[in-house]
N, C-alpha and C. Protein backbone atom coordinates (compact mmCIF):
# COMPACT_ATOMS: atom_id res chain seq x y z
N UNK A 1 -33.93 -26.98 141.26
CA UNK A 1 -34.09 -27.71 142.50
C UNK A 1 -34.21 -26.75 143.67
N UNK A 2 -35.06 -27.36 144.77
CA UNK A 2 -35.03 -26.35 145.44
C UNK A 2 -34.57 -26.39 146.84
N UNK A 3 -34.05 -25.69 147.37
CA UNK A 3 -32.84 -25.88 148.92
C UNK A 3 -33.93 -26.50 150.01
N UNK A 4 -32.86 -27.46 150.86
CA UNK A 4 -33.38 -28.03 151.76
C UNK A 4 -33.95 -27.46 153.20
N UNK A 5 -34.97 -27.14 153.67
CA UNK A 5 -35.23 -26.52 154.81
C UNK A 5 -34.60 -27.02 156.30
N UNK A 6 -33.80 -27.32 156.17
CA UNK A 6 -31.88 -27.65 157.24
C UNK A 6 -30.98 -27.51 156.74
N UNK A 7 -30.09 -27.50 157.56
CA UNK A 7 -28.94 -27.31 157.16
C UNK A 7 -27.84 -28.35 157.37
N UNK A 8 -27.24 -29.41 156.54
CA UNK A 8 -26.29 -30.48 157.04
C UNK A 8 -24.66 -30.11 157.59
N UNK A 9 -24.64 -30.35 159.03
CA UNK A 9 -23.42 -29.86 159.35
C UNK A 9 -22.46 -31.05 159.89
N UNK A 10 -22.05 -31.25 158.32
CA UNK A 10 -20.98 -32.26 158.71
C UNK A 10 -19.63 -32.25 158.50
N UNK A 11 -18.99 -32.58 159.32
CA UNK A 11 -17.40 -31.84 160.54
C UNK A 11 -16.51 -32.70 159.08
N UNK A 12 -16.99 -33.56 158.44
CA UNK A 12 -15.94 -34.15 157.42
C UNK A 12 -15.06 -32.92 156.47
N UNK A 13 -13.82 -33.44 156.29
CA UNK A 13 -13.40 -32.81 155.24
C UNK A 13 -12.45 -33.93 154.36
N UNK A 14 -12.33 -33.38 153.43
CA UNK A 14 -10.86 -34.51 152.50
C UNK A 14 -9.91 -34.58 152.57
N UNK A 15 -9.46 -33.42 153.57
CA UNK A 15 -8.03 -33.52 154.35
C UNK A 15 -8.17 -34.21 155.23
N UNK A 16 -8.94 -35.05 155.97
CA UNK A 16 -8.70 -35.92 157.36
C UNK A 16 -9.05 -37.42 156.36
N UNK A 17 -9.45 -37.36 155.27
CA UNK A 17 -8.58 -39.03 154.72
C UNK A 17 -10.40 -39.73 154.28
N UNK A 18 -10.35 -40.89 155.13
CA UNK A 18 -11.67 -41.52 154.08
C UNK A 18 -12.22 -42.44 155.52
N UNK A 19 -13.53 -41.76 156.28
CA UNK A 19 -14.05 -42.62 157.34
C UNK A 19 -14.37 -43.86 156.93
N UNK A 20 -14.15 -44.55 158.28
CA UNK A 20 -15.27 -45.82 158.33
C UNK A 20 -16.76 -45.35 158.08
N UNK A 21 -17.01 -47.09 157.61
CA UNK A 21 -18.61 -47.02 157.61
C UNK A 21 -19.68 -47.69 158.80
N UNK A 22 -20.50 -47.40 158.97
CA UNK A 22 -21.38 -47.88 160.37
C UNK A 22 -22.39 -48.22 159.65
N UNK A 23 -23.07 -49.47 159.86
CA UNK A 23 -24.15 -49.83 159.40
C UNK A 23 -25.36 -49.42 160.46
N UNK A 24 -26.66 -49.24 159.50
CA UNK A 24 -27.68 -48.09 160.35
C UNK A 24 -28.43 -49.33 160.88
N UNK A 25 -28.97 -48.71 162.14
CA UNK A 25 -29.81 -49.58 163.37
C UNK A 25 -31.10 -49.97 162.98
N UNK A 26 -31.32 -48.70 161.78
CA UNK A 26 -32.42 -48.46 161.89
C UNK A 26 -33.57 -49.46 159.90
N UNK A 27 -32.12 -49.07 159.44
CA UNK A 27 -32.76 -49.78 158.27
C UNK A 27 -31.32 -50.79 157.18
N UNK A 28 -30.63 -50.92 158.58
CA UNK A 28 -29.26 -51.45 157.48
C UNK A 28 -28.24 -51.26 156.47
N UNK A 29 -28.60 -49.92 156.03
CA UNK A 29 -27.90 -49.55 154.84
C UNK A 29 -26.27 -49.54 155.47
N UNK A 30 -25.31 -49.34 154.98
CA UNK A 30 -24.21 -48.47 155.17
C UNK A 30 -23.83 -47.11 155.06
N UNK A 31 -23.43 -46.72 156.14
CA UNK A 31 -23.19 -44.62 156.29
C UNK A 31 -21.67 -44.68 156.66
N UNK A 32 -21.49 -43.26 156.46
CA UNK A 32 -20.09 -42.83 156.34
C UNK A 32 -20.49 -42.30 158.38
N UNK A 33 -19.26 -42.83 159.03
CA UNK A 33 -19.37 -42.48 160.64
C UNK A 33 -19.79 -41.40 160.80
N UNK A 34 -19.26 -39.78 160.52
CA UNK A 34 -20.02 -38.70 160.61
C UNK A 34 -20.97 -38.62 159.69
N UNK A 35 -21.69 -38.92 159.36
CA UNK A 35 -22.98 -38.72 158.65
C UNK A 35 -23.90 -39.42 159.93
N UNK A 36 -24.08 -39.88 160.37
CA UNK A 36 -24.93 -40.70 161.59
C UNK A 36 -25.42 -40.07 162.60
N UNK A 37 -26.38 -40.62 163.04
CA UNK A 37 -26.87 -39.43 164.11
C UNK A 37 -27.03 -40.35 165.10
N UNK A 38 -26.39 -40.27 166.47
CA UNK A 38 -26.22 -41.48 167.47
C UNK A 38 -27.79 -41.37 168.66
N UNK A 39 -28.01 -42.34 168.94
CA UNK A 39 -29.21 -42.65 169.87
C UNK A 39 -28.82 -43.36 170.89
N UNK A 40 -29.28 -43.06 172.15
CA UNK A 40 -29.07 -44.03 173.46
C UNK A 40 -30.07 -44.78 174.05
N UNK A 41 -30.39 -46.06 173.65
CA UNK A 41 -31.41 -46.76 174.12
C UNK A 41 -31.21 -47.64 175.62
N UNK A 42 -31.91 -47.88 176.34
CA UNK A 42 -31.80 -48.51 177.61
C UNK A 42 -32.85 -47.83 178.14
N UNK A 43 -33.05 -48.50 179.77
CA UNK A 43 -33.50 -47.98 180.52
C UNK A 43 -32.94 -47.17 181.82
N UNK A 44 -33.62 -46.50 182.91
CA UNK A 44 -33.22 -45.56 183.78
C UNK A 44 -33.72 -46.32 184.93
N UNK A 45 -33.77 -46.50 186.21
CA UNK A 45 -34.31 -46.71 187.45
C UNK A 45 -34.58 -45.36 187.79
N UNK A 46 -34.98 -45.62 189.10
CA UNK A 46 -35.68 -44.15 189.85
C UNK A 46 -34.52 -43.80 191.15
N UNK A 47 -34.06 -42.90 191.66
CA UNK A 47 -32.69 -42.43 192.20
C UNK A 47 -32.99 -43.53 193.47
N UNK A 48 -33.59 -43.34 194.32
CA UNK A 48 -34.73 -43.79 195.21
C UNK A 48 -34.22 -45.30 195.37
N UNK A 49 -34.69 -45.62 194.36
CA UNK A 49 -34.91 -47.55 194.15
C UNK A 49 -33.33 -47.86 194.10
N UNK A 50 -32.55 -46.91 193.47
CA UNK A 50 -31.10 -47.26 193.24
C UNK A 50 -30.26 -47.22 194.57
N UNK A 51 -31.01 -46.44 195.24
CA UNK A 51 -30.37 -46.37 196.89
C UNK A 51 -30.82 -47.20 197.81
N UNK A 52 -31.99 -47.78 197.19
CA UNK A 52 -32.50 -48.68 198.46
C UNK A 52 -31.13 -49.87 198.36
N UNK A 53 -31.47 -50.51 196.64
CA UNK A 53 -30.71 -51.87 196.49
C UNK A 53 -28.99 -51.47 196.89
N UNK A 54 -28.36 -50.29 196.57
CA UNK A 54 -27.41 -49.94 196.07
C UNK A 54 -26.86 -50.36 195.20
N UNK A 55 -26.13 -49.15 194.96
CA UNK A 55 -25.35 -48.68 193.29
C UNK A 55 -24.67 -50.04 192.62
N UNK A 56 -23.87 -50.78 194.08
CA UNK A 56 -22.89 -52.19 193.24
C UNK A 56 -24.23 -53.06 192.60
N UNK A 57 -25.10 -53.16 193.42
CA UNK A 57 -26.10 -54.30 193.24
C UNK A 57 -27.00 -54.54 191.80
N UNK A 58 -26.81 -53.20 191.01
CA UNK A 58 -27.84 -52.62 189.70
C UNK A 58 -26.80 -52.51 188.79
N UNK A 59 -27.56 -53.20 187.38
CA UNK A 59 -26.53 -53.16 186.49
C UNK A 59 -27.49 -52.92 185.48
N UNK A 60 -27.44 -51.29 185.04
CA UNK A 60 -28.11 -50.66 184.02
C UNK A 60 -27.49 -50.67 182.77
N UNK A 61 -27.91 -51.43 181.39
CA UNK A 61 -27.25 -50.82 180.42
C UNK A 61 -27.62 -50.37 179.56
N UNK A 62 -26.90 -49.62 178.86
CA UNK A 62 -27.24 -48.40 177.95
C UNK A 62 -26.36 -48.87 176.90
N UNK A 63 -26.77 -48.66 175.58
CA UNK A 63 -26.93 -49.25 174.15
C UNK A 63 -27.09 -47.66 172.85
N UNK A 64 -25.46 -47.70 172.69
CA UNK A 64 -24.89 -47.02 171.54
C UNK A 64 -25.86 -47.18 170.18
N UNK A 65 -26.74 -46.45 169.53
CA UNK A 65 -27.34 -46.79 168.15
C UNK A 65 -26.92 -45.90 167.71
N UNK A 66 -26.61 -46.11 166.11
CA UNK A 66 -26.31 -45.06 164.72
C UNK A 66 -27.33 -45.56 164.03
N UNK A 67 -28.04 -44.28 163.53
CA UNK A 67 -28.75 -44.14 162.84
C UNK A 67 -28.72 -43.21 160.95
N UNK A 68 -28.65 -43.54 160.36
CA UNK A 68 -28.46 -42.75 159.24
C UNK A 68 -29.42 -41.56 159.11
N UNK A 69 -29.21 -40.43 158.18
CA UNK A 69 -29.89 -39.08 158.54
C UNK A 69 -31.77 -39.74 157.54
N UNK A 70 -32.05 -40.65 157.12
CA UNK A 70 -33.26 -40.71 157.04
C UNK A 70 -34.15 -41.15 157.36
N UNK A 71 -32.94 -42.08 158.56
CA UNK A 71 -33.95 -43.03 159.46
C UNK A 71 -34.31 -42.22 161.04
N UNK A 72 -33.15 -40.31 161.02
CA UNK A 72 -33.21 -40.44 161.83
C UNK A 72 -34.20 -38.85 162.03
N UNK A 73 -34.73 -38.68 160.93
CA UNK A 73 -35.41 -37.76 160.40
C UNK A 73 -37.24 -38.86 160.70
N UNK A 74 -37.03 -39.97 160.43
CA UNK A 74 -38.54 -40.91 159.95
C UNK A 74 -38.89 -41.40 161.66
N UNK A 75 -36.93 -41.53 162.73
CA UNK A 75 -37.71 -41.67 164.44
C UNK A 75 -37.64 -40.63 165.25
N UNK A 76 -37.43 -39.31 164.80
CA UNK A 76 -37.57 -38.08 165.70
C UNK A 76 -36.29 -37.70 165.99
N UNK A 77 -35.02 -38.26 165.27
CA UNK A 77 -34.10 -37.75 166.58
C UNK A 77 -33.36 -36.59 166.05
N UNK A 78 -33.72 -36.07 164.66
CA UNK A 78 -33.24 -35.03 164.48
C UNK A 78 -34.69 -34.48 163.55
N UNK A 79 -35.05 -33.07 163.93
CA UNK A 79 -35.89 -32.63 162.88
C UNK A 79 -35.77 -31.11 162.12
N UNK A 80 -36.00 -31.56 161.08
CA UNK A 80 -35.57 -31.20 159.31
C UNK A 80 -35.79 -29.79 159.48
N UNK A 81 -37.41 -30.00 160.29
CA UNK A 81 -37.67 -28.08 159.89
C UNK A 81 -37.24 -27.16 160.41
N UNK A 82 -36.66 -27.52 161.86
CA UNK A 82 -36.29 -26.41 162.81
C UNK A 82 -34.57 -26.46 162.77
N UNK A 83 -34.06 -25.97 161.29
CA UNK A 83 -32.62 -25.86 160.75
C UNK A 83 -32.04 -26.89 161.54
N UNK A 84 -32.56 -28.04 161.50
CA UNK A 84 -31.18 -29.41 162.04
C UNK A 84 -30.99 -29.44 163.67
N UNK A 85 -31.81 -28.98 164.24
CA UNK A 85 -31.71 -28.66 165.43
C UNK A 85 -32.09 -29.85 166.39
N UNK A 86 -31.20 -30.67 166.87
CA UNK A 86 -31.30 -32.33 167.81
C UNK A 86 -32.50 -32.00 168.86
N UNK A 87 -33.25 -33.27 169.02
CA UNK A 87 -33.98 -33.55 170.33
C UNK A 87 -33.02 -33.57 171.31
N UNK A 88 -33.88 -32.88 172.38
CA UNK A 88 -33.17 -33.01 173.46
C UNK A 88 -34.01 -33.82 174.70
């Protein structure tokens, strides 16, 4: 077999016990919590527009996704070839 061109760096060990599971955003399966690769979906306003209305008046939200490592390899948010190295 031949080695994977990344490297998986995951913080788990068997001394800290047995994670929860998170079901993926992206295709449903079930993942172990550190195995997941998290995404922030929402939108942004423009600084500008946020000062005209002001800050109390705007209610932006932003939306926690877990993604499992093949769904998150198939939407960009981590890629394989450049050793595991996150979008930024």
């Amino acid at each position: 077999m031949t080695k994977a061109p990344y490297v998986r760096e995951y913080k788990q060990s068997s001394a800290r016990g047995k994670d929860y599971t998170i079901r993926c955003d992206g295709c449903g399966r079930n993942v172990p919590r550190f195995k997941t690769f998290v995404s922030y979906s929402g939108f942004r306003l423009d600084y500008e527009l946020v000062k005209l209305v002001g800050r109390k008046n705007v209610h932006v939200f932003q939306q926690k996704k877990y993604y499992c490592p093949k769904c998150a390899r198939n939407f960009g948010i981590v890629h394989p070839g450049k050793l595991g190295r996150r979008r930024k």
